[in-house]
Protein backbone atom coordinates (compact mmCIF):
# COMPACT_ATOMS: atom_id res chain seq x y z
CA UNK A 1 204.65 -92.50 74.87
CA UNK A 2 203.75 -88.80 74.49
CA UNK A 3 202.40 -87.55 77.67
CA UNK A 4 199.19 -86.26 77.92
CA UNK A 5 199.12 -81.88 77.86
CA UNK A 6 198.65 -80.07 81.69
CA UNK A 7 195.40 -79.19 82.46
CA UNK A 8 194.58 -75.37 83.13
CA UNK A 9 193.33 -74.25 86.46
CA UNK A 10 189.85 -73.77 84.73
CA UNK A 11 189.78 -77.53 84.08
CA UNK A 12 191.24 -78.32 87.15
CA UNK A 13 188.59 -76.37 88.89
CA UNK A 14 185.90 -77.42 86.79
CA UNK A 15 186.64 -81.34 87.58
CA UNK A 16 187.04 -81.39 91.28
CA UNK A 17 184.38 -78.87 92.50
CA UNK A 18 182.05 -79.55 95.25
CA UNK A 19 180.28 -77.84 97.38
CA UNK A 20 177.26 -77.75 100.03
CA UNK A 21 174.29 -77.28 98.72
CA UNK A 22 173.62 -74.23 101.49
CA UNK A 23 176.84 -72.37 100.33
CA UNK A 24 176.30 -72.89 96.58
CA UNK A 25 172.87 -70.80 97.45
CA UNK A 26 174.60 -68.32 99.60
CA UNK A 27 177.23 -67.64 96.65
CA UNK A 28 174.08 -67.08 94.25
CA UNK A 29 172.32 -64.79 96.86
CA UNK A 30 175.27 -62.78 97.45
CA UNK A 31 175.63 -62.12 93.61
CA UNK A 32 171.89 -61.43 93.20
CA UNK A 33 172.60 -58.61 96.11
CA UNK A 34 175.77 -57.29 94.75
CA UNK A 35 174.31 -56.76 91.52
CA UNK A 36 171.47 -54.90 93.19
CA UNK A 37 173.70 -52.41 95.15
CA UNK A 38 176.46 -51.92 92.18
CA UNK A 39 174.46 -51.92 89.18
CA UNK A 40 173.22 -48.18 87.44
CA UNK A 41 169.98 -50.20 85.47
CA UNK A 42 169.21 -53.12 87.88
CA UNK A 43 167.60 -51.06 91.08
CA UNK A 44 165.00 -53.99 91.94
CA UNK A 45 164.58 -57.75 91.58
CA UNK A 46 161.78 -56.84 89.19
CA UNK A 47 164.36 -54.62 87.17
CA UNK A 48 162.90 -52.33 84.57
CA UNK A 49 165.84 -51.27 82.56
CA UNK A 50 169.20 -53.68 82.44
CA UNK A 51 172.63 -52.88 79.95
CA UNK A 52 175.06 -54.93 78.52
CA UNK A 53 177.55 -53.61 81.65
CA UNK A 54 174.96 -55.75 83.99
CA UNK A 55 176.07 -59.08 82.05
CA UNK A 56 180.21 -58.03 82.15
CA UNK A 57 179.21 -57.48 86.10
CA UNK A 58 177.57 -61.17 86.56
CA UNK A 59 180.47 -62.73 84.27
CA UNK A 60 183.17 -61.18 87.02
CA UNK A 61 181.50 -62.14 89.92
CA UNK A 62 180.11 -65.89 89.10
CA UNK A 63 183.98 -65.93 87.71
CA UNK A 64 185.62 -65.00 91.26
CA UNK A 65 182.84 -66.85 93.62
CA UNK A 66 182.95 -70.11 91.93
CA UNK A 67 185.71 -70.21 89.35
CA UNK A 68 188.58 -68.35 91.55
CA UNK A 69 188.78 -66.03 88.34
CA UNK A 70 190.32 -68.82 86.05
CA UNK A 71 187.40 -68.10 83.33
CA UNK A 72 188.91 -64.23 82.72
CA UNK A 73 192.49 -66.04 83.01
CA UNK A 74 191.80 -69.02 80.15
CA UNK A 75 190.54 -66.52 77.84
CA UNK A 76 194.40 -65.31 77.91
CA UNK A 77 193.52 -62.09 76.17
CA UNK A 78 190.85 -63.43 73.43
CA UNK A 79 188.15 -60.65 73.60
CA UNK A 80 184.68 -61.76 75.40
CA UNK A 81 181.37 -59.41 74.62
CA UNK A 82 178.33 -59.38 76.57
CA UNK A 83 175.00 -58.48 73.85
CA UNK A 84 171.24 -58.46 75.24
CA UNK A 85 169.12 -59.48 72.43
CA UNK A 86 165.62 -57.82 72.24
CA UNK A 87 165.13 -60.68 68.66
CA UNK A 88 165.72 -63.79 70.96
CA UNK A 89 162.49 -65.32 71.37
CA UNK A 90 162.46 -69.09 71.94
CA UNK A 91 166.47 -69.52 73.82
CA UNK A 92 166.88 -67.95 77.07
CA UNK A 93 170.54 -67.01 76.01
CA UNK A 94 172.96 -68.06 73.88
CA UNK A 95 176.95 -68.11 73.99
CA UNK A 96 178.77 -68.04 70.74
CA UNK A 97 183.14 -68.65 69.74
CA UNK A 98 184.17 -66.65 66.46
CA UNK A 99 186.88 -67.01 65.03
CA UNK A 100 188.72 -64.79 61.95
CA UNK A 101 190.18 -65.50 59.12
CA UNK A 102 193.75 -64.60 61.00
CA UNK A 103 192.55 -67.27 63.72
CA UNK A 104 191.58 -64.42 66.25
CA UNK A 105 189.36 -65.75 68.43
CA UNK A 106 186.69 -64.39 70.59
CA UNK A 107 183.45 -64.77 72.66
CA UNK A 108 179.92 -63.36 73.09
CA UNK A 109 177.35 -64.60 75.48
CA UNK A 110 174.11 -62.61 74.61
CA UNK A 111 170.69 -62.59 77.22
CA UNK A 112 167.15 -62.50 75.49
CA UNK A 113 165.59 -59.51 77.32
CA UNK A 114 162.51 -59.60 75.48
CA UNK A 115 161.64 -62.75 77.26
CA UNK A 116 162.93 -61.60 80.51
CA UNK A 117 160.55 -58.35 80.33
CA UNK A 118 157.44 -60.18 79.04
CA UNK A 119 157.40 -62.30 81.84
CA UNK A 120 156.64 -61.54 85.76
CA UNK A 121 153.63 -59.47 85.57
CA UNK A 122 151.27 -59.64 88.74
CA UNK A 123 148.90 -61.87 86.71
CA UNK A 124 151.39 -63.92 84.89
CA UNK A 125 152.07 -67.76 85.52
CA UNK A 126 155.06 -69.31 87.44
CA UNK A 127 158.32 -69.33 85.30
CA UNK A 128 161.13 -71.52 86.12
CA UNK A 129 164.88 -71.72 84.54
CA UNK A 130 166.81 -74.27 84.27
CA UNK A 131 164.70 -76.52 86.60
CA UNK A 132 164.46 -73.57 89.36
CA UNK A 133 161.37 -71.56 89.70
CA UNK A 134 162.17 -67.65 89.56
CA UNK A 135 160.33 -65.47 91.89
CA UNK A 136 161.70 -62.28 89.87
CA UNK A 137 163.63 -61.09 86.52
CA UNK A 138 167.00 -61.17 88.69
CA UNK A 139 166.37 -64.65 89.64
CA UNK A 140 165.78 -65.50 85.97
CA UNK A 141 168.45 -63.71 84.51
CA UNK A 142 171.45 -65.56 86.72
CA UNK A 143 169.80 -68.64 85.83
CA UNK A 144 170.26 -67.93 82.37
CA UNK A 145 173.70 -66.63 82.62
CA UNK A 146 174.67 -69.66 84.91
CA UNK A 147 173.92 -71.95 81.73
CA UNK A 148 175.67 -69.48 79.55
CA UNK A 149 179.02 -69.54 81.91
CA UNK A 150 179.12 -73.64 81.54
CA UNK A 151 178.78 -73.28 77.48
CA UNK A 152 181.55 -70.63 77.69
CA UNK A 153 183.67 -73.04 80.55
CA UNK A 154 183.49 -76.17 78.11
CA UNK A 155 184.12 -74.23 75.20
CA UNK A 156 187.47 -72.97 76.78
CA UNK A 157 188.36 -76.17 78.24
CA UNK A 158 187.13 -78.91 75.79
CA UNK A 159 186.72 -76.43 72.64
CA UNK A 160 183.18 -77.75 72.52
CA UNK A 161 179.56 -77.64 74.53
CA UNK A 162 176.37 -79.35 74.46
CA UNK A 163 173.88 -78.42 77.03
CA UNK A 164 171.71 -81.88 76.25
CA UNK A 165 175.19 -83.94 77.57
CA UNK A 166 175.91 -85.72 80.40
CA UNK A 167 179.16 -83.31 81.23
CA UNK A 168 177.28 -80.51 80.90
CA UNK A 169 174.40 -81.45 83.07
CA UNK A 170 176.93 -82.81 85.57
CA UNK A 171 178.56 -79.19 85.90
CA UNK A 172 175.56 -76.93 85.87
CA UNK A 173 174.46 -79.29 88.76
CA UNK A 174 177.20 -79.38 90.98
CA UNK A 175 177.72 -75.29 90.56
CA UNK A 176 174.68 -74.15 90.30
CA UNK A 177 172.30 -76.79 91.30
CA UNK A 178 170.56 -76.81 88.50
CA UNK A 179 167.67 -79.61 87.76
CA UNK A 180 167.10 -78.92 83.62
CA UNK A 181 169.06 -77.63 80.69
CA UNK A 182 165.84 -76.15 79.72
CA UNK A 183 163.90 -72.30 80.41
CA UNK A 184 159.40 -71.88 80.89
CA UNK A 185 159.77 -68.47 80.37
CA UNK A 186 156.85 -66.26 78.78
CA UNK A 187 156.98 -66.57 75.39
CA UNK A 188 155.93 -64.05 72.72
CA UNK A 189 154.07 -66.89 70.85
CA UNK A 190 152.27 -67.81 74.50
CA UNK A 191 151.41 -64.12 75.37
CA UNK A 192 150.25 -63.71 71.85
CA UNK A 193 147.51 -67.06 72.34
CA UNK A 194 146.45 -64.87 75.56
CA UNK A 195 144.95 -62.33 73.09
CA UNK A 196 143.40 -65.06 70.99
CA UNK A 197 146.04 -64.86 68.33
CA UNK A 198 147.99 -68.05 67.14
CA UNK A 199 149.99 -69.42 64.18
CA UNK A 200 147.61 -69.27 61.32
CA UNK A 201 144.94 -67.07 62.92
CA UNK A 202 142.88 -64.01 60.92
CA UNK A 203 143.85 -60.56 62.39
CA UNK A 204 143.01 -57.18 61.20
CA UNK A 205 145.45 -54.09 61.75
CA UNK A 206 145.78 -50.88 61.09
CA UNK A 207 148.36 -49.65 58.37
CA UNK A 208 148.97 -46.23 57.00
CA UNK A 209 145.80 -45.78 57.78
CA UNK A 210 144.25 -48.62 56.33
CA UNK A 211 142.63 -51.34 57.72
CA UNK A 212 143.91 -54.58 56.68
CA UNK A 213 143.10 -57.97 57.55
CA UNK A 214 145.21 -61.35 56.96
CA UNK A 215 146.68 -64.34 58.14
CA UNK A 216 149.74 -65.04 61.24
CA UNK A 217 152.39 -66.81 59.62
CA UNK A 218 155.20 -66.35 62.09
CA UNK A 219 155.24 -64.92 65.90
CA UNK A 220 158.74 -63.61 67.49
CA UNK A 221 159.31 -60.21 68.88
CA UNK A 222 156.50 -59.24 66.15
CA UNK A 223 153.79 -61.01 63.78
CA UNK A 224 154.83 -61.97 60.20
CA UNK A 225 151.30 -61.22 59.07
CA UNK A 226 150.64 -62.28 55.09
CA UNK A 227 147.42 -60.28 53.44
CA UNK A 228 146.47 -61.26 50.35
CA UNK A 229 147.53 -58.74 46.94
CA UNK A 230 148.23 -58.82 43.87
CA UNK A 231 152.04 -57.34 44.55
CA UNK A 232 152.85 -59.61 46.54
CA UNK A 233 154.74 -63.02 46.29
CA UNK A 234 153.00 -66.07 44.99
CA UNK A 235 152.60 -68.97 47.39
CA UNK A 236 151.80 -72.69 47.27
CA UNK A 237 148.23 -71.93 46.99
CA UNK A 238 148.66 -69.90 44.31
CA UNK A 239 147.40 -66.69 45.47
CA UNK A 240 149.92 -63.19 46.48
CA UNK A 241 150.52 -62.19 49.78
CA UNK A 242 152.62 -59.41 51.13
CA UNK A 243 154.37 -59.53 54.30
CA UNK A 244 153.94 -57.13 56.88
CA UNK A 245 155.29 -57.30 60.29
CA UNK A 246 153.54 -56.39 63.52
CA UNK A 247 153.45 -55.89 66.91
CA UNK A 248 151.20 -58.22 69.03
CA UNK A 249 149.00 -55.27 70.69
CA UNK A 250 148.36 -53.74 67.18
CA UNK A 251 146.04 -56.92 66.13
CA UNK A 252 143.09 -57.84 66.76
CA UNK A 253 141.71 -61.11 66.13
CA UNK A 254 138.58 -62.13 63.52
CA UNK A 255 136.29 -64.91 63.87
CA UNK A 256 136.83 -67.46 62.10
CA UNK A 257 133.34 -66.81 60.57
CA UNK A 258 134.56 -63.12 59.24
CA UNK A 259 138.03 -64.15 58.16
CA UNK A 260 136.22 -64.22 54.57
C-alpha cells in the first residue's frame, strides 16, 4: 500500500482550527487597527486613497494572526501579487494561480476599489460582505480579502477552490465567521438606476461638443452607450450604432416620450 503524502502545516492548520468566537473578532479588530496606524494611504476607516502595499500588509498580518505564517511558507518561493482593480464591477475580489509555459507558478489576489469607493456615502444604504454588515470601507475591504485568503489557502493546499462548497464555507466560517460567500456592495449598475439610468434606457451626452443621444447597452465602471449612425456596426435590428463609452455623471436621462 502506498502511503498517503504528509500534510503541510497550512493544511494542518487549516483542518484543526478553532477558535472563540470573541477572539476570532479581537484578531480582526486588531488588524483593522494595525492597518490604520502602519499604512501611508489608509488614515481612516472611511479611507480615501488605498495602494496595492495596503493588500501585501493585510496578506502578512491575517497570515501571522490566524495562519502562524504557513500561507507565506507554502508558497515556497512562487511569487504572490497584490492588484486593486478600478474595472471590477460585479466580484468583490478575485484571486487568480498562473502558471508558465516553464511550469512557474504564481499568485495574484486583486480588490475591486471601484466598488469599495462608490459605496459608504452619508446617504447610501447598508452594505454587508460576506454575510457581515460593514460600518466602513476598512470593514469591507478585510471582508473581502478574508474570502480572497481561503481561495488562495485551498488553492495551495487542495490545488483547487470553490467559494459555493461546503469546504469552503466551512473555513471562512470557522476563521472568519463569516455567514455568506456572497458581497451587497454598491454597484455601478445600482448607483446608475439612482440617476434614472438602467440597461436599455435613452440618455443624451455631450461629445466633442456635440450632443448625442442613444441607448445603455452595458453599465460597469462606465456606460457602453450605442447611438444610432450610419458608420457604425449593423445590429440585429438592422440599423448602425456606434459605441461610445461613458461615465455615469456625464448622462442624463430622456423620457421615454423624447427618446424619438
Amino acid at each position: 500500500m502506498t502511503p498517503a503524502p504528509a500534510r503541510s502545516p497550512l493544511t494542518d492548520t487549516v483542518i484543526s482550527f478553532r477558535l472563540p468566537e470573541e477572539l476570532i473578532q479581537q484578531r480582526v479588530h486588531q488588524i483593522h487597527q494595525d492597518v490604520l496606524a502602519h499604512s501611508r494611504h489608509i488614515r481612516e476607516a472611511d479611507f480615501t486613497a488605498i495602494h496595492p502595499r495596503d493588500l501585501h500588509y493585510l496578506f502578512g498580518a491575517y497570515d501571522e494572526r490566524f495562519f502562524a505564517g504557513f500561507c507565506q511558507r507554502a508558497l515556497d518561493g512562487r511569487k504572490i501579487r497584490f492588484r486593486l482593480s478600478p474595472r471590477m464591477s460585479k466580484a468583490g475580489g478575485k484571486t487568480a494561480r498562473f502558471t508558465t509555459r516553464t511550469g512557474e507558478v504564481s499568485y495574484e489576489i486583486a480588490v475591486a476599489s471601484s466598488m469599495l469607493f462608490d459605496g459608504f456615502g452619508k446617504r447610501d444604504r447598508r452594505i454587508s460582505v460576506c454575510g457581515l454588515e460593514c460600518q466602513n470601507r476598512l470593514e469591507a475591504l478585510q471582508r473581502i480579502f478574508e474570502h480572497e485568503m481561503v481561495h488562495l489557502i485551498e488553492q495551495l493546499c487542495w490545488d483547487s477552490s470553490d467559494c459555493a462548497a461546503a469546504r469552503f464555507q466551512d473555513i471562512a466560517k470557522r476563521f472568519f465567521l463569516h455567514r455568506a460567500h456572497t458581497h451587497d456592495l454598491v454597484t455601478r449598475r445600482e448607483r446608475a438606476a439612482e440617476w434614472g439610468i438602467r440597461l436599455g434606457s435613452w440618455v443624451t451626452f455631450e461629445f466633442e461638443g456635440r450632443r448625442l443621444k442613444g441607448r445603455v447597452n452595458r453599465i460597469t465602471k462606465r456606460a457602453t452607450v450605442l447611438v444610432e449612425g450610419a458608420e457604425g456596426q449593423q445590429y440585429s435590428d438592422g440599423l448602425r450604432y456606434k459605441t461610445y463609452y461613458v461615465p455615469i455623471a456625464r448622462m442624463e436621462p430622456v423620457a421615454e416620450h423624447q427618446s424619438r
